[in-house]
N, C-alpha and C. Protein backbone atom coordinates (compact mmCIF):
# COMPACT_ATOMS: atom_id res chain seq x y z
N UNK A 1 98.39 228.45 105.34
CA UNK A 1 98.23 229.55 104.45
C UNK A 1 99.13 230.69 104.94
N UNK A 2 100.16 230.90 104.38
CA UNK A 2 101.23 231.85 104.76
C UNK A 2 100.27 233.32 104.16
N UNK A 3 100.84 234.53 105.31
CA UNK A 3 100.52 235.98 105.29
C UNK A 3 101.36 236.70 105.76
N UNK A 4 101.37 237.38 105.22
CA UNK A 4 102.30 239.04 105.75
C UNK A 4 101.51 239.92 105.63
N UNK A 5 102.64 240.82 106.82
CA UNK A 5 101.70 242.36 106.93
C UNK A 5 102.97 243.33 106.97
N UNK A 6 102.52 244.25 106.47
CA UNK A 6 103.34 245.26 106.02
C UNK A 6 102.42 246.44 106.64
N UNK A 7 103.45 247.69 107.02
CA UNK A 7 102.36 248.82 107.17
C UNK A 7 103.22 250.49 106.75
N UNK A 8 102.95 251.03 106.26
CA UNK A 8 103.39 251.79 105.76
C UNK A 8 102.81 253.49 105.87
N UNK A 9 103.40 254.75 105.72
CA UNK A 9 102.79 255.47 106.23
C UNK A 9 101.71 256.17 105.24
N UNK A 10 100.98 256.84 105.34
CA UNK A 10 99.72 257.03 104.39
C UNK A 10 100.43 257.72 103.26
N UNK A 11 99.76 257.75 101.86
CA UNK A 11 100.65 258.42 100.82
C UNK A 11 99.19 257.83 99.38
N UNK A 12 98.44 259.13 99.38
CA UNK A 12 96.98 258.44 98.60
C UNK A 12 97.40 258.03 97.17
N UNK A 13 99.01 258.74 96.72
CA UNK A 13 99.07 257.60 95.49
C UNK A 13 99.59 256.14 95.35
N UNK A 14 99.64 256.07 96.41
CA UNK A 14 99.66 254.52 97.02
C UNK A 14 98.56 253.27 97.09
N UNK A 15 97.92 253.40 96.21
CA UNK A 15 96.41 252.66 95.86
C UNK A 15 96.60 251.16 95.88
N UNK A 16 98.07 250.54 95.50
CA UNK A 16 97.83 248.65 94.53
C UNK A 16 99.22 248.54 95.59
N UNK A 17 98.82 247.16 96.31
CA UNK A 17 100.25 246.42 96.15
C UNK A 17 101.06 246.18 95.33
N UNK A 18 100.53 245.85 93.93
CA UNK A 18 101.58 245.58 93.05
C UNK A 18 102.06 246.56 92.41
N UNK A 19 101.76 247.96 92.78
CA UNK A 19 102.12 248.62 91.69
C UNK A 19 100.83 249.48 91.03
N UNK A 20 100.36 250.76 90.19
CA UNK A 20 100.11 250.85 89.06
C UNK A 20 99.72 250.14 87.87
N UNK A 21 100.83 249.40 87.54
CA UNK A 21 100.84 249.14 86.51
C UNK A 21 101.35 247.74 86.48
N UNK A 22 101.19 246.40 87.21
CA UNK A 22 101.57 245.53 87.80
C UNK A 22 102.27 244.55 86.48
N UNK A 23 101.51 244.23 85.52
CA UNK A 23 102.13 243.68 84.61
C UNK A 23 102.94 244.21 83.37
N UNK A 24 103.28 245.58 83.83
CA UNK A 24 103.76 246.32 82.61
C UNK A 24 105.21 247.13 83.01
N UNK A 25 105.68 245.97 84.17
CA UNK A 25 106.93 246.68 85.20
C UNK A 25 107.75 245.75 85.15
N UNK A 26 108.95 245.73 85.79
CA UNK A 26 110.01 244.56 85.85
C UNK A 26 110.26 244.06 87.03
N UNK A 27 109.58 244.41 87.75
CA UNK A 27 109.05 243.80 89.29
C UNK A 27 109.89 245.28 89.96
N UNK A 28 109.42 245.56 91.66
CA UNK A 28 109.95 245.93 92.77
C UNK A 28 109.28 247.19 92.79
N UNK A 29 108.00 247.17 92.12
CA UNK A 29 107.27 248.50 92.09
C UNK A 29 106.23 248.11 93.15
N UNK A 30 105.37 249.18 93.52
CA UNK A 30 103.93 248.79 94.76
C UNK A 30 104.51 248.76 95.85
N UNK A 31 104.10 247.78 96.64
CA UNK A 31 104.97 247.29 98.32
C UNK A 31 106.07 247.27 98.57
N UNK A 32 107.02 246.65 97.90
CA UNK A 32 108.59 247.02 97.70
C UNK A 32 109.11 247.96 97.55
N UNK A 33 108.77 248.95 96.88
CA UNK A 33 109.27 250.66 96.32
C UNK A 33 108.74 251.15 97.98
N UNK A 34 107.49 251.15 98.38
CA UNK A 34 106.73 251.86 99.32
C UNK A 34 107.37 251.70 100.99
N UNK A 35 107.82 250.06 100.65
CA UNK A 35 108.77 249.96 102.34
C UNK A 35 109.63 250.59 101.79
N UNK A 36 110.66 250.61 101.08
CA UNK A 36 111.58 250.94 101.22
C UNK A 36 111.86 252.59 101.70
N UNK A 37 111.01 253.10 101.17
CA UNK A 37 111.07 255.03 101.14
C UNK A 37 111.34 254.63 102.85
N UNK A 38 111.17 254.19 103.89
CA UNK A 38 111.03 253.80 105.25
C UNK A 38 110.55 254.91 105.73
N UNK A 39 109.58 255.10 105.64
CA UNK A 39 109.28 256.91 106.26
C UNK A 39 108.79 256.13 107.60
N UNK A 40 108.74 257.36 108.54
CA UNK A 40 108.56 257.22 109.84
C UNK A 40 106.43 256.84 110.18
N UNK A 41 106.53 256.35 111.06
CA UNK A 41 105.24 255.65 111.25
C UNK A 41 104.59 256.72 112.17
N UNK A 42 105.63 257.13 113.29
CA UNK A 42 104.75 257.76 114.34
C UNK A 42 104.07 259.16 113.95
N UNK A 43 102.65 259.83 114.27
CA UNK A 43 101.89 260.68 114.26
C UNK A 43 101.67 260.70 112.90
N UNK A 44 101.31 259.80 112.03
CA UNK A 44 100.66 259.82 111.59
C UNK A 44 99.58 258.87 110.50
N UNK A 45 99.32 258.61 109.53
CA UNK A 45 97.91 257.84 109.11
C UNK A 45 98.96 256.90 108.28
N UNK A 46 98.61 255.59 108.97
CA UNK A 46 99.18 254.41 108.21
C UNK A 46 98.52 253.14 107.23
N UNK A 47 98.97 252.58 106.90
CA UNK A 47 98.01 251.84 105.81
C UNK A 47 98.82 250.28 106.50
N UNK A 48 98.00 249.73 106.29
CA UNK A 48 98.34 248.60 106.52
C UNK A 48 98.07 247.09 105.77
N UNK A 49 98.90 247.09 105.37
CA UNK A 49 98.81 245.97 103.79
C UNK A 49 98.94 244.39 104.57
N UNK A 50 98.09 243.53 104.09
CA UNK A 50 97.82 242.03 104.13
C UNK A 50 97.66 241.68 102.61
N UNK A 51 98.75 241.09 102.81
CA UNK A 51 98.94 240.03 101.77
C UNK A 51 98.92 238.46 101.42
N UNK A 52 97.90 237.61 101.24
CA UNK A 52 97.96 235.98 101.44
C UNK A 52 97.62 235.46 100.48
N UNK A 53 97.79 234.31 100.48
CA UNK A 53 97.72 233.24 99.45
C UNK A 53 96.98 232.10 100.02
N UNK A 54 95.72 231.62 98.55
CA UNK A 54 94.83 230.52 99.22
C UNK A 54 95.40 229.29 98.58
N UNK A 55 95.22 228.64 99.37
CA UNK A 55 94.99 227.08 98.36
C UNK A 55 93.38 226.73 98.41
N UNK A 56 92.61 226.11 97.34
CA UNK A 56 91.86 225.27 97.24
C UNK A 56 91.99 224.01 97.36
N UNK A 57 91.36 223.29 98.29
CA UNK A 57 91.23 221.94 97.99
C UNK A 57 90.27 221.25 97.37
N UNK A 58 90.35 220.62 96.27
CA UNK A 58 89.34 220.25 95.28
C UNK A 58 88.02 219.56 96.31
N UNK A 59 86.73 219.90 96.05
CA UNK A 59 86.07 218.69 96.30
C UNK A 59 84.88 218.18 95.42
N UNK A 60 84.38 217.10 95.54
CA UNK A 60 82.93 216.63 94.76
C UNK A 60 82.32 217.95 94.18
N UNK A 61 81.66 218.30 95.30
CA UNK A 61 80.59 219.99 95.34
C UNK A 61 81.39 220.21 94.36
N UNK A 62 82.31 220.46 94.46
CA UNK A 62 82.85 221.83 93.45
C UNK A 62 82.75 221.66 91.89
N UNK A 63 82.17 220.80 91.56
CA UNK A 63 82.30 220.20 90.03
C UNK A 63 80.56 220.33 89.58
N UNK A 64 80.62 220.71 88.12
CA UNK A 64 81.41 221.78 87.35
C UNK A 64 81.99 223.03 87.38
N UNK A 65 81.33 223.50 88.53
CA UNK A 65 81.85 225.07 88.50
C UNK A 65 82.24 225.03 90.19
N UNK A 66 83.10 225.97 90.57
CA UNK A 66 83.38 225.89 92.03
C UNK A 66 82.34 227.46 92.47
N UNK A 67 81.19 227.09 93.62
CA UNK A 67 80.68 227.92 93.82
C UNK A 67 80.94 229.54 94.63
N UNK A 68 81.85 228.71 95.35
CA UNK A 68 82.58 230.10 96.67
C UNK A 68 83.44 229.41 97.22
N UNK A 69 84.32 230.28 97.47
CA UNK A 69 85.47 230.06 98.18
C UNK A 69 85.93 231.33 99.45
N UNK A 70 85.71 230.91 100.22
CA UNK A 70 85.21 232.18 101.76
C UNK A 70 86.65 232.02 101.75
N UNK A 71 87.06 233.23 102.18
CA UNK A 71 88.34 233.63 102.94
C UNK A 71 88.41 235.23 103.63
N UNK A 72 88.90 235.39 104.57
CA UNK A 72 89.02 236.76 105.67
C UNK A 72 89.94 236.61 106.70
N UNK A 73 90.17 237.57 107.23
CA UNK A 73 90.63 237.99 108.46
C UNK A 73 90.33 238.89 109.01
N UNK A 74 90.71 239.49 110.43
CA UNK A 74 90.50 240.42 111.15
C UNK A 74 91.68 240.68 112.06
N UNK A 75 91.39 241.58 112.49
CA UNK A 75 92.66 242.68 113.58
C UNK A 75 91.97 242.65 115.17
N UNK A 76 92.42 242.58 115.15
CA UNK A 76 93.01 242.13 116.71
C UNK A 76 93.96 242.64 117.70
N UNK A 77 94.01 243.53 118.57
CA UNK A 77 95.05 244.61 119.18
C UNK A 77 95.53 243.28 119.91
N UNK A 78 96.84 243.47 120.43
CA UNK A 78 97.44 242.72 121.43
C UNK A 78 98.24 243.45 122.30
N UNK A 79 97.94 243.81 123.54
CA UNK A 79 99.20 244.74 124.24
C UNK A 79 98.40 246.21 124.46
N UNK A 80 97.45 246.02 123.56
CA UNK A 80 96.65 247.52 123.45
C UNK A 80 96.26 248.61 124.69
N UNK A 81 96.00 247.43 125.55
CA UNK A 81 95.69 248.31 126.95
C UNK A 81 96.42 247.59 128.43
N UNK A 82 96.84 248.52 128.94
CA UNK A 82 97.87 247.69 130.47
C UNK A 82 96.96 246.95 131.19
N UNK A 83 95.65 246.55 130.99
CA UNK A 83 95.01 245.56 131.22
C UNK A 83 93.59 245.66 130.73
N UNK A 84 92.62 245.00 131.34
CA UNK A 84 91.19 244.15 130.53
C UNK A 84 90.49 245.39 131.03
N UNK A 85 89.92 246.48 129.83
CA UNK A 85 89.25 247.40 130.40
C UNK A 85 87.70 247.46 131.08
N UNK A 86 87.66 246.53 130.92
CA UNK A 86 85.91 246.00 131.75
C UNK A 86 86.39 245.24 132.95
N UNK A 87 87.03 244.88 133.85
CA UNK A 87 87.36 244.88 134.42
C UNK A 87 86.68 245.00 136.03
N UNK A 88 86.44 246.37 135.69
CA UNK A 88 85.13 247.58 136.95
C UNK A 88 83.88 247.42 136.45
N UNK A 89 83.67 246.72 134.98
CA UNK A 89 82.28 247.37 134.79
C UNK A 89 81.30 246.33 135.89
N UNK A 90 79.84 246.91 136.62
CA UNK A 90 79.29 246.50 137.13
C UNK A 90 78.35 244.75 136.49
N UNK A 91 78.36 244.25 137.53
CA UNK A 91 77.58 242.64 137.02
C UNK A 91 76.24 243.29 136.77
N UNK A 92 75.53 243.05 135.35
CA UNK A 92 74.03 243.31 135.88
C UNK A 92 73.27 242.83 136.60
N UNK A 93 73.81 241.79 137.41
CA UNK A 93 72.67 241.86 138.34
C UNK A 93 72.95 242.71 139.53
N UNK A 94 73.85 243.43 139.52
CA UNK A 94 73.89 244.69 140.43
C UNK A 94 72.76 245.58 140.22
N UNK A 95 72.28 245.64 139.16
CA UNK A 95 71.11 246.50 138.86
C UNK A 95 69.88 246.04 138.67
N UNK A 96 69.74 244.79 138.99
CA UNK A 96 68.32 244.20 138.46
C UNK A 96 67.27 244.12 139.86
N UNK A 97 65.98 244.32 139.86
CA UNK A 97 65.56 244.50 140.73
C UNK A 97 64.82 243.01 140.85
N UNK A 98 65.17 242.09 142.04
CA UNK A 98 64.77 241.10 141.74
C UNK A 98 62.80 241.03 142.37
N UNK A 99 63.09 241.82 143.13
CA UNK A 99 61.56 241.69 144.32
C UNK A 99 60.62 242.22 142.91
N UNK A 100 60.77 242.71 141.79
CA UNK A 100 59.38 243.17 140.98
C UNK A 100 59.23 242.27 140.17
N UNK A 101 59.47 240.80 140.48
CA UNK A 101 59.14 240.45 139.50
C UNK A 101 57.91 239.36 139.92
């Protein structure tokens, strides 16, 4: 399942990937118009666009009607910190008092 990510800098009439007005354009409006302006990223509020495409694969279940079809993602920093910030944090059993029990 191919995805892209795009991120762009904040701009609230910036609402649709495709556009406004998506079927009433000649294409290169929405995400395309919006990279291009290339405005600068640093200091300040960015948006960050995911864009993917599903396939279904037919099955039995799904006949007559297909009930759900789950799909998501999530974010994930990579590089975020010069190392594992728990690291120091204490084991609890540093704190557990074993003799009261």
């Amino acid at each position: 399942m191919p995805a892209h990510w795009k991120v762009t800098a904040y701009n609230p009439q910036e609402r649709y990937a495709a556009g406004d007005y998506p079927n009433q354009q000649r294409g290169g409006d929405g995400l395309p118009a919006y990279v291009q302006q290339n405005r600068p990223l640093v200091a300040t509020n960015v948006v960050t666009w995911y864009t993917f495409g599903s396939n279904h694969v037919v099955r039995p279940e799904d006949w007559p009607v297909m009930p759900v079809d789950m799909l998501g993602f999530y974010l994930k920093p990579v590089g975020f910190f010069d190392g594992n910030p728990a690291i120091d944090v204490p084991s609890p059993l540093d704190h557990c008092d074993h003799h009261s029990v």
